[in-house]
Structure formats: structure tokens, C-alpha cells
C-alpha atoms as a PDB file:
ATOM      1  CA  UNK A   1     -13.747   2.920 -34.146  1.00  0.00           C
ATOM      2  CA  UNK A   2     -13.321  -0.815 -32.875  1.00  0.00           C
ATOM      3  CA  UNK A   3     -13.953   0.016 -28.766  1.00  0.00           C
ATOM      4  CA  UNK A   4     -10.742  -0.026 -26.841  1.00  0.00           C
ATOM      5  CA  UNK A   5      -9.545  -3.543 -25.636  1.00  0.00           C
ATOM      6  CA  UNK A   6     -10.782  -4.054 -21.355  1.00  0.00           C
ATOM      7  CA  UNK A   7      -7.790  -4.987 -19.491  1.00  0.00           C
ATOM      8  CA  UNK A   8      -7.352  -4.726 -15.964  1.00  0.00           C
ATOM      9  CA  UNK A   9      -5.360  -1.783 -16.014  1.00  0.00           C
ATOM     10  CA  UNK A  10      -8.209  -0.100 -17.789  1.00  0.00           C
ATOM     11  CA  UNK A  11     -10.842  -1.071 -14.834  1.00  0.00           C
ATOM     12  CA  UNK A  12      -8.268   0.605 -12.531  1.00  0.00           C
ATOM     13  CA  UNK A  13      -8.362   3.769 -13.850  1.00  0.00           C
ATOM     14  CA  UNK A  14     -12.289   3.960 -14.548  1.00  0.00           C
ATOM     15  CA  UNK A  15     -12.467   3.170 -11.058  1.00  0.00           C
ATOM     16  CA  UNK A  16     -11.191   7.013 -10.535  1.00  0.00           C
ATOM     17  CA  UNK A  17     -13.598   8.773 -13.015  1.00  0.00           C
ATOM     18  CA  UNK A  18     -16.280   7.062 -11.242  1.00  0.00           C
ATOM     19  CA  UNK A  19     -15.435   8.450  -7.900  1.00  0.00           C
ATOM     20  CA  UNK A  20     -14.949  11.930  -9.699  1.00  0.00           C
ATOM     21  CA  UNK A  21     -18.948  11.210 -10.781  1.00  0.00           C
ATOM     22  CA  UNK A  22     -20.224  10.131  -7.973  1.00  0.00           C
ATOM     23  CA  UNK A  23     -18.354  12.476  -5.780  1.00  0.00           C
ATOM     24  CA  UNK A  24     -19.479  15.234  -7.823  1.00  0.00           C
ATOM     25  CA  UNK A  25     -23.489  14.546  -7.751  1.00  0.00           C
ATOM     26  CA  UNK A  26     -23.041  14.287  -4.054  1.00  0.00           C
ATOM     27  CA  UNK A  27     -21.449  17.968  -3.598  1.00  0.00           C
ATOM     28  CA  UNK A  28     -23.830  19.225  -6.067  1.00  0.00           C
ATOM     29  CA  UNK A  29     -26.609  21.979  -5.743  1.00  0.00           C
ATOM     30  CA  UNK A  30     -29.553  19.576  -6.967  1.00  0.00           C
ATOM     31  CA  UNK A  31     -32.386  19.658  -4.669  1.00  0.00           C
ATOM     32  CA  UNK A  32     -35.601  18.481  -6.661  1.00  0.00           C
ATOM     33  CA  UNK A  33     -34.503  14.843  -7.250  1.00  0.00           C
ATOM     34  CA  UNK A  34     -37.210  12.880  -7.480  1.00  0.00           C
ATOM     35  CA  UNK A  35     -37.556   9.837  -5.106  1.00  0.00           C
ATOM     36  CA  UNK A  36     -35.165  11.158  -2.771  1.00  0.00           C
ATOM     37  CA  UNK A  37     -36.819  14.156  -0.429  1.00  0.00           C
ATOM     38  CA  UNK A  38     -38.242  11.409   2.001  1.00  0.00           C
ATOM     39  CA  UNK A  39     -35.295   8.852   1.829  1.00  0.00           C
ATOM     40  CA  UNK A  40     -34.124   7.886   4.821  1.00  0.00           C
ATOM     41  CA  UNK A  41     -31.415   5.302   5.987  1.00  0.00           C
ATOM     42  CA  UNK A  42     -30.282   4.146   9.383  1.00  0.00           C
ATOM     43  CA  UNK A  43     -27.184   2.264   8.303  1.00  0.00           C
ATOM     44  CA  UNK A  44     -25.534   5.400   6.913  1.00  0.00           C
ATOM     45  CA  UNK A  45     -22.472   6.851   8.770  1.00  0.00           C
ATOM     46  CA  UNK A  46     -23.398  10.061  11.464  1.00  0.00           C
ATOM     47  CA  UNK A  47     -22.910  13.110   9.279  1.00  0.00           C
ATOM     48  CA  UNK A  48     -23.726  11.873   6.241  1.00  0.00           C
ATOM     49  CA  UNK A  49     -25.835  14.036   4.402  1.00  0.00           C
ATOM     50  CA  UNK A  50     -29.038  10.953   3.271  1.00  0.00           C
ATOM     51  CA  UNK A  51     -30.588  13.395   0.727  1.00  0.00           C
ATOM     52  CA  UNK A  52     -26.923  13.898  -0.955  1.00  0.00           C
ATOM     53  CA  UNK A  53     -26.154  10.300  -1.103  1.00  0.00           C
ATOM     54  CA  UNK A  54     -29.715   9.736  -2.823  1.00  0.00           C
ATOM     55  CA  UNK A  55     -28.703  11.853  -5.516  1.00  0.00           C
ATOM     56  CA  UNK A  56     -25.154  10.802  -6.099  1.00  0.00           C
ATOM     57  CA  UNK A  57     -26.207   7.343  -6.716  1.00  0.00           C
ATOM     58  CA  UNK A  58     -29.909   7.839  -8.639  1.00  0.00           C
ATOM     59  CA  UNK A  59     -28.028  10.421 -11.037  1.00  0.00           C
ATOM     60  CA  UNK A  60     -24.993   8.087 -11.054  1.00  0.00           C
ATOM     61  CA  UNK A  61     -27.056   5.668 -12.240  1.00  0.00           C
ATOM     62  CA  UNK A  62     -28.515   7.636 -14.869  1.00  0.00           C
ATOM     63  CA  UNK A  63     -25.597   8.569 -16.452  1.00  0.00           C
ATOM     64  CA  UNK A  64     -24.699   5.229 -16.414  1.00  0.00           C
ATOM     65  CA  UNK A  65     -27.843   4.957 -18.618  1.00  0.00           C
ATOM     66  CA  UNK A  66     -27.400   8.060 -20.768  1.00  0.00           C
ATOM     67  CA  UNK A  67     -24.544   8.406 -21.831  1.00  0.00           C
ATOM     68  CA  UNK A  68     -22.661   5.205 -22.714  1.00  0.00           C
ATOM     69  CA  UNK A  69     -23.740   2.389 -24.454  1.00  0.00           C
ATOM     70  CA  UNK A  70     -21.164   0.602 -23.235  1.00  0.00           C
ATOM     71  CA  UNK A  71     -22.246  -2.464 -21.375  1.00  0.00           C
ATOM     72  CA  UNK A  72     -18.383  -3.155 -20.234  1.00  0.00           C
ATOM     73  CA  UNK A  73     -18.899   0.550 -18.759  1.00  0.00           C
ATOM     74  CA  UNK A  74     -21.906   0.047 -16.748  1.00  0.00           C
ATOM     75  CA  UNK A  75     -21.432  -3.490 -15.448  1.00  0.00           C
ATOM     76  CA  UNK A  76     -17.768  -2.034 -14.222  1.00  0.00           C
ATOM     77  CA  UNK A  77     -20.211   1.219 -12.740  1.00  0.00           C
ATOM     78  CA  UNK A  78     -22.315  -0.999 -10.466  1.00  0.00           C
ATOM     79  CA  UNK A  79     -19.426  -2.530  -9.121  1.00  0.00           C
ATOM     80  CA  UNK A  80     -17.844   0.576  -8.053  1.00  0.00           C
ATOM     81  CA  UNK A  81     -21.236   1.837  -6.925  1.00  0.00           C
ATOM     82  CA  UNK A  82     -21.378  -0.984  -4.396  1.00  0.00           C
ATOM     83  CA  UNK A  83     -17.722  -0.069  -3.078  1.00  0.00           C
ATOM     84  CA  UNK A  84     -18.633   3.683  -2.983  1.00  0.00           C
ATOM     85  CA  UNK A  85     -21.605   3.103  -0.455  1.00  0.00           C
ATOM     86  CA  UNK A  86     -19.763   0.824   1.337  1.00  0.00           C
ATOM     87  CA  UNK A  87     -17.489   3.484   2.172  1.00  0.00           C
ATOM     88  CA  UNK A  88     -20.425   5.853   3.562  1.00  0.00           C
ATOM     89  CA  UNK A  89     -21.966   2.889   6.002  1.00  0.00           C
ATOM     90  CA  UNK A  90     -21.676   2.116   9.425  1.00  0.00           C
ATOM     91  CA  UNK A  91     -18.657   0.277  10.046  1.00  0.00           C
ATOM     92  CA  UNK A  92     -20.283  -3.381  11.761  1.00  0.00           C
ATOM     93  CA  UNK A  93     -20.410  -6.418  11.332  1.00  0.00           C
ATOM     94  CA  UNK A  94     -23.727  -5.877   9.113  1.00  0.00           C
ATOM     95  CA  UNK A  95     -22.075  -3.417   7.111  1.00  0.00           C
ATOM     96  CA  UNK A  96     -21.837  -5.281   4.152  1.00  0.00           C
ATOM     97  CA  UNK A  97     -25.898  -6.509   4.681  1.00  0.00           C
ATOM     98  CA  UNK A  98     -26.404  -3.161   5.401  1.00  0.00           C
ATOM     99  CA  UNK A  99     -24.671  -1.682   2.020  1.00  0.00           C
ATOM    100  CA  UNK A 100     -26.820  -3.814   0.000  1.00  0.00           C
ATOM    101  CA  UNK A 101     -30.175  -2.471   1.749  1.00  0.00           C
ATOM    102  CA  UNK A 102     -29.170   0.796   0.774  1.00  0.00           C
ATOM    103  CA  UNK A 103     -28.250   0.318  -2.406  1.00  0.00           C
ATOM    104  CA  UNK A 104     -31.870  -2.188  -3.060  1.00  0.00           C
ATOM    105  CA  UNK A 105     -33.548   0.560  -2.088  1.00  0.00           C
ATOM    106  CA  UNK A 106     -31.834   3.390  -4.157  1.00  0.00           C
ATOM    107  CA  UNK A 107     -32.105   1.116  -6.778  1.00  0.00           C
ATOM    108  CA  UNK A 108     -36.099   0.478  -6.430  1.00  0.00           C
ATOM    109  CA  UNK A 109     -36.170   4.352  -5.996  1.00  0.00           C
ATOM    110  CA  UNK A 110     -34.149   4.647  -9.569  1.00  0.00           C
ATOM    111  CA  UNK A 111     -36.408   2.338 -11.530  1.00  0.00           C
ATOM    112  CA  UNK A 112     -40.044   3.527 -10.536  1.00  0.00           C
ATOM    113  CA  UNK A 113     -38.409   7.443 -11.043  1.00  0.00           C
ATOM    114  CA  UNK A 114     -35.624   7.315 -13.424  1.00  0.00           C
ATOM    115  CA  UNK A 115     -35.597   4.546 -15.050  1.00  0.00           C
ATOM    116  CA  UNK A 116     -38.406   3.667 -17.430  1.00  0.00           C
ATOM    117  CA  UNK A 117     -36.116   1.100 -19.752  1.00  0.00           C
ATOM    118  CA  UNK A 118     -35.453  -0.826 -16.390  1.00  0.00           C
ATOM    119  CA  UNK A 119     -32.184  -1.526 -17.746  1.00  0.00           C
ATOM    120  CA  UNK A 120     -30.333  -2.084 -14.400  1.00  0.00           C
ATOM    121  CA  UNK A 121     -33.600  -4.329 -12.987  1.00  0.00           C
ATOM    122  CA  UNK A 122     -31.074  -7.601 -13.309  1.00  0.00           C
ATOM    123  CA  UNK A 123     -27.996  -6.105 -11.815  1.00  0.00           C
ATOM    124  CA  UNK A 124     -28.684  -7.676  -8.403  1.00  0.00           C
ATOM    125  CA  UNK A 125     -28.714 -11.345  -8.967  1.00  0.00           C
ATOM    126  CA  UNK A 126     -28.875 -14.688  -6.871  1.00  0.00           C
ATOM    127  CA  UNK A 127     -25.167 -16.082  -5.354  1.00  0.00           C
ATOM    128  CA  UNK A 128     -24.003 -19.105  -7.196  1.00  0.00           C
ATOM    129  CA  UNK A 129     -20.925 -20.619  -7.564  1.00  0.00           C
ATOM    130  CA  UNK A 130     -20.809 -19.249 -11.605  1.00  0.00           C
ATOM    131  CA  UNK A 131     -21.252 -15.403 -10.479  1.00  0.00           C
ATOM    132  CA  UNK A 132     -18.207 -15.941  -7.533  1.00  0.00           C
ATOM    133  CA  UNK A 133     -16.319 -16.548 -10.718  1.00  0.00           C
ATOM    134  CA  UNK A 134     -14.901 -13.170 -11.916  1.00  0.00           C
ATOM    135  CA  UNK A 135     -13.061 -14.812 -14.945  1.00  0.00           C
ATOM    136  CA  UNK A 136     -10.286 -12.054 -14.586  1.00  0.00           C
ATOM    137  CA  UNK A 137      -7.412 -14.494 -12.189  1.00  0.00           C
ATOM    138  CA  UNK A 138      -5.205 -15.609 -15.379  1.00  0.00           C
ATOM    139  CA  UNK A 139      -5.406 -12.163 -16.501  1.00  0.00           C
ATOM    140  CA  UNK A 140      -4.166 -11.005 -13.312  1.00  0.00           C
ATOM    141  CA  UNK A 141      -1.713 -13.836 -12.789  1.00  0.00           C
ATOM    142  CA  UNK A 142      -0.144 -12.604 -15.722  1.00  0.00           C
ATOM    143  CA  UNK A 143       0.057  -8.477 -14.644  1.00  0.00           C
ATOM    144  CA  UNK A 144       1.029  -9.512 -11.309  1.00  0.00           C
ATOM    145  CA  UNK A 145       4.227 -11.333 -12.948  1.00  0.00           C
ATOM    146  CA  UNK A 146       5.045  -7.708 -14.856  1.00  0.00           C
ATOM    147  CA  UNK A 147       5.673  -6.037 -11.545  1.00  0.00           C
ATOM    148  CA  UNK A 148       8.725  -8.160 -10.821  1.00  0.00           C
ATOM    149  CA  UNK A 149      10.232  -5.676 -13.222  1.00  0.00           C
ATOM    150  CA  UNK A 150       9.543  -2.843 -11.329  1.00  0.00           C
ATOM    151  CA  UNK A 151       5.989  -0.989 -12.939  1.00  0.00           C
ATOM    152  CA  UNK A 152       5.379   0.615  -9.675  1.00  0.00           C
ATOM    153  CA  UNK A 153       2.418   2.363 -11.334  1.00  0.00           C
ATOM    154  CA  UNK A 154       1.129  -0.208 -13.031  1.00  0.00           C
ATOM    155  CA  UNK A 155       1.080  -2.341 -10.028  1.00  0.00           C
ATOM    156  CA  UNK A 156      -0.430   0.393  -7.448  1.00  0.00           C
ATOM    157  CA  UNK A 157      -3.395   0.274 -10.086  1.00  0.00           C
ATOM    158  CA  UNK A 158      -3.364  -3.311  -9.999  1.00  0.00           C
ATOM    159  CA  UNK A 159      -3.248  -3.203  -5.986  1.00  0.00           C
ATOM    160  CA  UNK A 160      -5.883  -1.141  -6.298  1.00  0.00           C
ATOM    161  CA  UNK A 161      -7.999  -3.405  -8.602  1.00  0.00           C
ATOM    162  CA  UNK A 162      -7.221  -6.386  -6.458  1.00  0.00           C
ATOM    163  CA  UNK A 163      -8.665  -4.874  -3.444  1.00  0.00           C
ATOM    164  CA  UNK A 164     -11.875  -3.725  -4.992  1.00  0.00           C
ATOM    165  CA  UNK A 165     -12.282  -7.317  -6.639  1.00  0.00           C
ATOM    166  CA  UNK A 166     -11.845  -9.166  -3.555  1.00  0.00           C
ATOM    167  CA  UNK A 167     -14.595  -6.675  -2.077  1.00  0.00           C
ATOM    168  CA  UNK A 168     -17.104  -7.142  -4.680  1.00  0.00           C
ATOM    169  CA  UNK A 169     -16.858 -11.173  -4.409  1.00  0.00           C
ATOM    170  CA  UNK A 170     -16.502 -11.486  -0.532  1.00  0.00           C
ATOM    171  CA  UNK A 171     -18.543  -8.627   0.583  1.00  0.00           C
ATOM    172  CA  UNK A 172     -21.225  -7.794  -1.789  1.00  0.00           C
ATOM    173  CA  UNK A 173     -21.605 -11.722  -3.701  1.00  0.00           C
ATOM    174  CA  UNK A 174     -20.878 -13.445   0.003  1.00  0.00           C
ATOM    175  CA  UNK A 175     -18.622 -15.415  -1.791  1.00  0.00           C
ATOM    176  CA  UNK A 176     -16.497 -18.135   0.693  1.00  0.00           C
ATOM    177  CA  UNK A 177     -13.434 -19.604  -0.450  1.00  0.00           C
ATOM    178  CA  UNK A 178      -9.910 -18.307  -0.838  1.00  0.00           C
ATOM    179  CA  UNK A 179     -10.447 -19.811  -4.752  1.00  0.00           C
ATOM    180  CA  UNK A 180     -12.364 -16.829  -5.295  1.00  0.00           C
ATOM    181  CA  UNK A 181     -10.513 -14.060  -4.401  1.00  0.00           C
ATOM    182  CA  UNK A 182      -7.226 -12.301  -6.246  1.00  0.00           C
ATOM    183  CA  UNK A 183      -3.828 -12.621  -4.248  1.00  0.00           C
ATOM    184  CA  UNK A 184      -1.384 -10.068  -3.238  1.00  0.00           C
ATOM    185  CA  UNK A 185       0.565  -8.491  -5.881  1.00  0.00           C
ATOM    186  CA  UNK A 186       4.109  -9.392  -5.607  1.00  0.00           C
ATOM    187  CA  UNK A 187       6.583  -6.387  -6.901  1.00  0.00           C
ATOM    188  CA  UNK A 188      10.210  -6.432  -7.149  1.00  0.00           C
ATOM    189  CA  UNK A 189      11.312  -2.999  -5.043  1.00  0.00           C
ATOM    190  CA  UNK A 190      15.180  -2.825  -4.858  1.00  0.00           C
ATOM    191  CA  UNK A 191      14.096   0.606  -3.340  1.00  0.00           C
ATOM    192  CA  UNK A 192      13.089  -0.698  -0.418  1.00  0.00           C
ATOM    193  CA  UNK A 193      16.367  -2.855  -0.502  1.00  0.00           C
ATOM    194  CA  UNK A 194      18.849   0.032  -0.531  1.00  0.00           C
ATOM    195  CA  UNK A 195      16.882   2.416   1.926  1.00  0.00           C
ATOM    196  CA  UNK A 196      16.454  -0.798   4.907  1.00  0.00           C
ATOM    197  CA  UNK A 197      20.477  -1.307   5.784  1.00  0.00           C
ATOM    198  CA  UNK A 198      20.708   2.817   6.005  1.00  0.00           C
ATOM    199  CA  UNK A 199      17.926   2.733   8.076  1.00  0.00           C
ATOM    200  CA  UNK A 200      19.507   0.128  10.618  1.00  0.00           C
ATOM    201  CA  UNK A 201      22.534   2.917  10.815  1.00  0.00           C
ATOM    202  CA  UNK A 202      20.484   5.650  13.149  1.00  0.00           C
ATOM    203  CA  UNK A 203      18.397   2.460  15.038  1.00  0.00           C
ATOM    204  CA  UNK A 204      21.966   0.630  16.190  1.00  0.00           C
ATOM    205  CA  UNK A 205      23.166   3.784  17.259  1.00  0.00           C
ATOM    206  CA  UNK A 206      19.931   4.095  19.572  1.00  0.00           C
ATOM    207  CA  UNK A 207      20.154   0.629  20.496  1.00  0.00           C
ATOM    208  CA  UNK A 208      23.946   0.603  21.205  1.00  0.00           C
ATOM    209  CA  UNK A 209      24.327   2.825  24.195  1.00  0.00           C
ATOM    210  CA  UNK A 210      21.090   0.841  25.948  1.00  0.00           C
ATOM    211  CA  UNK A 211      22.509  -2.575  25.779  1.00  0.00           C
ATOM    212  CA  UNK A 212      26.089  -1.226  26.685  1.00  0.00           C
ATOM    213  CA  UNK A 213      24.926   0.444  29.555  1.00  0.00           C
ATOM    214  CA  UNK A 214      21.695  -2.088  31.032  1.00  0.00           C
ATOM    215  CA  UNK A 215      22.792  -5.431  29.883  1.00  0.00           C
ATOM    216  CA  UNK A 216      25.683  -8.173  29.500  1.00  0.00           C
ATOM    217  CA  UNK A 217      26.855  -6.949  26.542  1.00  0.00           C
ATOM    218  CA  UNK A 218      28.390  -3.647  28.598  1.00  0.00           C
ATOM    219  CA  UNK A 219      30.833  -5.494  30.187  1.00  0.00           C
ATOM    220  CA  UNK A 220      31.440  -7.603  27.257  1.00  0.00           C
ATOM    221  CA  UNK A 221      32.670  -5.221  25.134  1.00  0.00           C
ATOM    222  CA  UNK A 222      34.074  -3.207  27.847  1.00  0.00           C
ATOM    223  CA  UNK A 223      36.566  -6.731  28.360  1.00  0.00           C
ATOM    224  CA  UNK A 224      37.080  -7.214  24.473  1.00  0.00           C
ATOM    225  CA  UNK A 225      38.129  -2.900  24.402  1.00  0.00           C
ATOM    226  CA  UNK A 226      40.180  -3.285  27.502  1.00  0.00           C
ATOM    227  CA  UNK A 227      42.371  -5.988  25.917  1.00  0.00           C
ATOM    228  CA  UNK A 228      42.340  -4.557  22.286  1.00  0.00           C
ATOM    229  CA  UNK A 229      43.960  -1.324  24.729  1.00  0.00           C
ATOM    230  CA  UNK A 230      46.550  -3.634  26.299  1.00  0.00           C
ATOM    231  CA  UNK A 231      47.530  -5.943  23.182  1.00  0.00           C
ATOM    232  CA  UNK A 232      47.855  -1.886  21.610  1.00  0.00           C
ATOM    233  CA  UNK A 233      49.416  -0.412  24.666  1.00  0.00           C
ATOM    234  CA  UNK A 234      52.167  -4.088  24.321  1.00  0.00           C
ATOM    235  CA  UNK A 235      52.747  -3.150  20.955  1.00  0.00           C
ATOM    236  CA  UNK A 236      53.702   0.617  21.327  1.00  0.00           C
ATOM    237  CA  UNK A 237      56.018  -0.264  23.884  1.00  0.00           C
ATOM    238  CA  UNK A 238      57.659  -2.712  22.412  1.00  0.00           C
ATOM    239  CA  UNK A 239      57.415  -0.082  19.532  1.00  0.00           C
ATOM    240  CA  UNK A 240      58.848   2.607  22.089  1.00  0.00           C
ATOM    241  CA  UNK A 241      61.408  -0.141  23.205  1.00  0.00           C
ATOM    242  CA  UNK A 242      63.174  -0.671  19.793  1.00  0.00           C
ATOM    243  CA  UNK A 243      63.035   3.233  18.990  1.00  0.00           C
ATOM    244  CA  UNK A 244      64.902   3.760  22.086  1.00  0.00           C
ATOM    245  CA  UNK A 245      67.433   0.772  21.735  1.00  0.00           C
ATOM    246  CA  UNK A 246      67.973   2.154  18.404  1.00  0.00           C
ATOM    247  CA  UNK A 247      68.476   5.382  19.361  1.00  0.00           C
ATOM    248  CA  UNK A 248      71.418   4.223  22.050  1.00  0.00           C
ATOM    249  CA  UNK A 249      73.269   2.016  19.618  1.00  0.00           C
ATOM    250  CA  UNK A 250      72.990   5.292  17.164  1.00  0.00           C
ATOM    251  CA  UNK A 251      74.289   7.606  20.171  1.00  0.00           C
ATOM    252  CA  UNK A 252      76.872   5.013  20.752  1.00  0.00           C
ATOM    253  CA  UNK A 253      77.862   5.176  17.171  1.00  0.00           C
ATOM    254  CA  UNK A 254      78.207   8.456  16.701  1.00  0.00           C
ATOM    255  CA  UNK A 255      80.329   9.055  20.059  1.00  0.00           C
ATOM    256  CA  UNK A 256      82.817   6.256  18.591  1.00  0.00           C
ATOM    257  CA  UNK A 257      82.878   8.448  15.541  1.00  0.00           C
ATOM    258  CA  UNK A 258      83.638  11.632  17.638  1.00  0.00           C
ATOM    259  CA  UNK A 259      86.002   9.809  19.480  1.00  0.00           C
ATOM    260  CA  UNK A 260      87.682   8.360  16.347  1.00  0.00           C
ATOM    261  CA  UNK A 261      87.664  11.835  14.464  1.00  0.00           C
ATOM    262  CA  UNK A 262      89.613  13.532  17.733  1.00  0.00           C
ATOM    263  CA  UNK A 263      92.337  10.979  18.505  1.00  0.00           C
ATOM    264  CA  UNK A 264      93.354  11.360  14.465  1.00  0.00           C
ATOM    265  CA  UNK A 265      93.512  14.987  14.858  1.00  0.00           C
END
């Protein structure tokens, strides 16, 4: 079976079982890993268990080894490794120095214990200007077009993707340069459309008694509801006027009626 074609929606979701992995070798019950009884680490957040992290990432890296032989799999594995400990450092201005000592040195603990093959000896390699190239932006141009139409799934995995790119090539490659790195994805939400103009309805009728009451715009309106009340207060006497008038001449009418109907009796 021909192996299923790598988009970046694909990447997106691995990204997921690979936190599943790694999560799960860090909440395990191994305590024998080799390598890993005396690791230490300063640049690890307070309350992070060192020993657990140790074996998250050497058997992480194993299974990585194991059980795929899919390159596409493990390159896409070390990236999200390098995310994953970033996540579990200090939060400095070294952090992303930091995040590669830790992971150099898990690594160097991997190989002499685990890995015999060396298969992952070339993952960390030299910054040039050819590795800051991820070779994924058309790719992405084009998905980031598709959300226009409103793939709100699609393009929270592709949000997703974005930010862990733009990681990888700023923090962990020190890559500089805005020609590097994956803009925001731009999505169509007529959601967001509909819901703002209701929203304004409960804000202006916060904001409305304020500015009547502290500001210019009190008396203001108070001038332009005091004449709307007089030019309405003209009218329904004028109103009141012509009812009355009519009602006279209609008195008047019917008493020269009366008057008329009791002479010719």
C-alpha cells in the first residue's frame, strides 16, 4: 500500500499523537531507564519531575526508531520533540539555548544507551540559509486561501501548524528574517460578523446613561427631547384644536336641526 500522501493537514494531526506519546512515557511507571537515574537539568521548569522527562524523550525516541520506518514520521517526531521540551523550560530569554542543551544532552544519553544504529546522530545540524528553508510556504499559501470558505477545522489545524513551524525555524534553527516564517492564516468568519453588532446592543446601553449623565451629550439630547416634546405637544393641540372646532360646528348643526324639526311641528 503506496504510503499516504504528507500534506500539511496531515503534520497537524500527528502533531497530537505525538503529544499522546510523549505525554504518556512521562506519566508512566518506568523507573530502570537507562541513562537517566543521574540526569540532571537546571533549565527545566520548578516541579518538573527531571527523571520523567528523561524517559519521555529517550523512549520517545525509540519508538521513533522501532516502530516506523517512516522517515516522513520521524523527521516530523524531532520537530515536535523540540516544541515539547520547550514547553517544560524555564521561560527566559535563554529558553530557546536552553531547550537545545537539554535536548543535546538527552540525545547523547539516547545514542550511547539506546541507540546502537545511531540513526538520529544527524538530526541536529549546522544553521544555513538551505535548512531555514522549510519548502512547505506554497503549500500553505494555498490551504490558507481554503479557509476563506469557512473550514474552521481545517484552518485551527493549520493555525496550529503555522505556529509550530514558525517555532522550529525561529527558535530552534535561529533563523532571522520574516522570509522564513509562515503568515497568519486568514479565515472568512461571518460568525464573528453577526455576533459583533448584538454585542454593541448591551455595551451602548452601559455607555448611554454615563455620557447622558457626565458629559455634553446630557444636555444635548436633553435639548433635541425637549423640542421633539414641544413640536409633539404643537401638534396635539392643534390636533385638540380642530377636534374641538369640529365638535362646535357639529353642536351647532345639530341645534339648527332641533330647531328646524320644532318650528315644523
Amino acid at each position: 500500500m503506496p504510503l499516504e500522501i504528507q500534506t500539511i493537514y496531515n503534520a497537524a494531526n500527528l502533531n497530537y499523537s505525538y503529544k499522546e506519546k510523549l505525554d504518556s512515557y512521562k506519566n508512566s511507571t518506568e523507573m530502570n531507564m537507562a541513562g537517566c537515574q543521574k540526569f540532571t537539568n537546571q533549565h527545566l521548569d520548578d516541579g518538573v519531575n527531571v527523571y520523567r522527562i528523561c524517559v519521555a524523550v529517550i523512549s520517545f525516541l525509540s519508538y521513533l526508531i522501532e516502530e516506523t520506518e517512516n522517515t516522513t514520521y520521524r523527521d516530523i517526531g524531532c520537530k515536535y520533540l523540540f516544541y515539547w521540551l520547550y514547553t517544560h523550560v524555564k521561560s527566559n530569554e535563554q529558553a530557546s539555548k536552553n531547550m537545545l542543551k537539554l535536548y543535546n544532552e538527552l540525545h547523547r544519553i539516547h545514542n550511547e544507551q539506546h541507540n546502537s544504529l545511531g540513526i538520529f546522530n544527524k538530526k541536529i545540524f549546522p544553521v544555513t540559509n538551505d535548512n531555514c528553508i522549510s519548502g512547505v510556504s506554497d503549500l500553505y499559501a494555498k490551504y490558507s486561501d481554503e479557509c476563506r470558505e469557512g473550514y474552521d477545522d481545517f484552518c485551527d489545524e493549520l493555525t496550529n501548524f503555522r505556529k509550530k513551524h514558525n517555532f522550529i525555524i525561529q527558535e530552534v534553527l535561529l533563523c532571522q528574517g520574516k522570509q522564513y516564517i509562515l503568515p497568519p492564516v486568514e479565515k472568512f468568519d461571518t460568525a464573528n460578523k453577526t455576533i459583533i453588532p448584538f454585542s454593541l446592543i448591551p455595551l451602548t446601553s452601559l455607555i448611554l446613561p454615563i455620557l447622558y449623565k457626565f458629559t455634553a451629550f446630557g444636555p444635548w439630547i436633553r435639548r433635541k427631547i425637549g423640542k421633539n416634546k414641544n413640536i409633539w405637544k404643537n401638534i396635539n393641540e392643534e390636533t385638540n384644536n380642530s377636534l374641538n372646532t369640529y365638535e362646535i360646528g357639529e353642536d351647532n348643526l345639530n341645534m339648527r336641526d332641533y330647531n328646524i324639526a320644532y318650528n315644523s311641528s
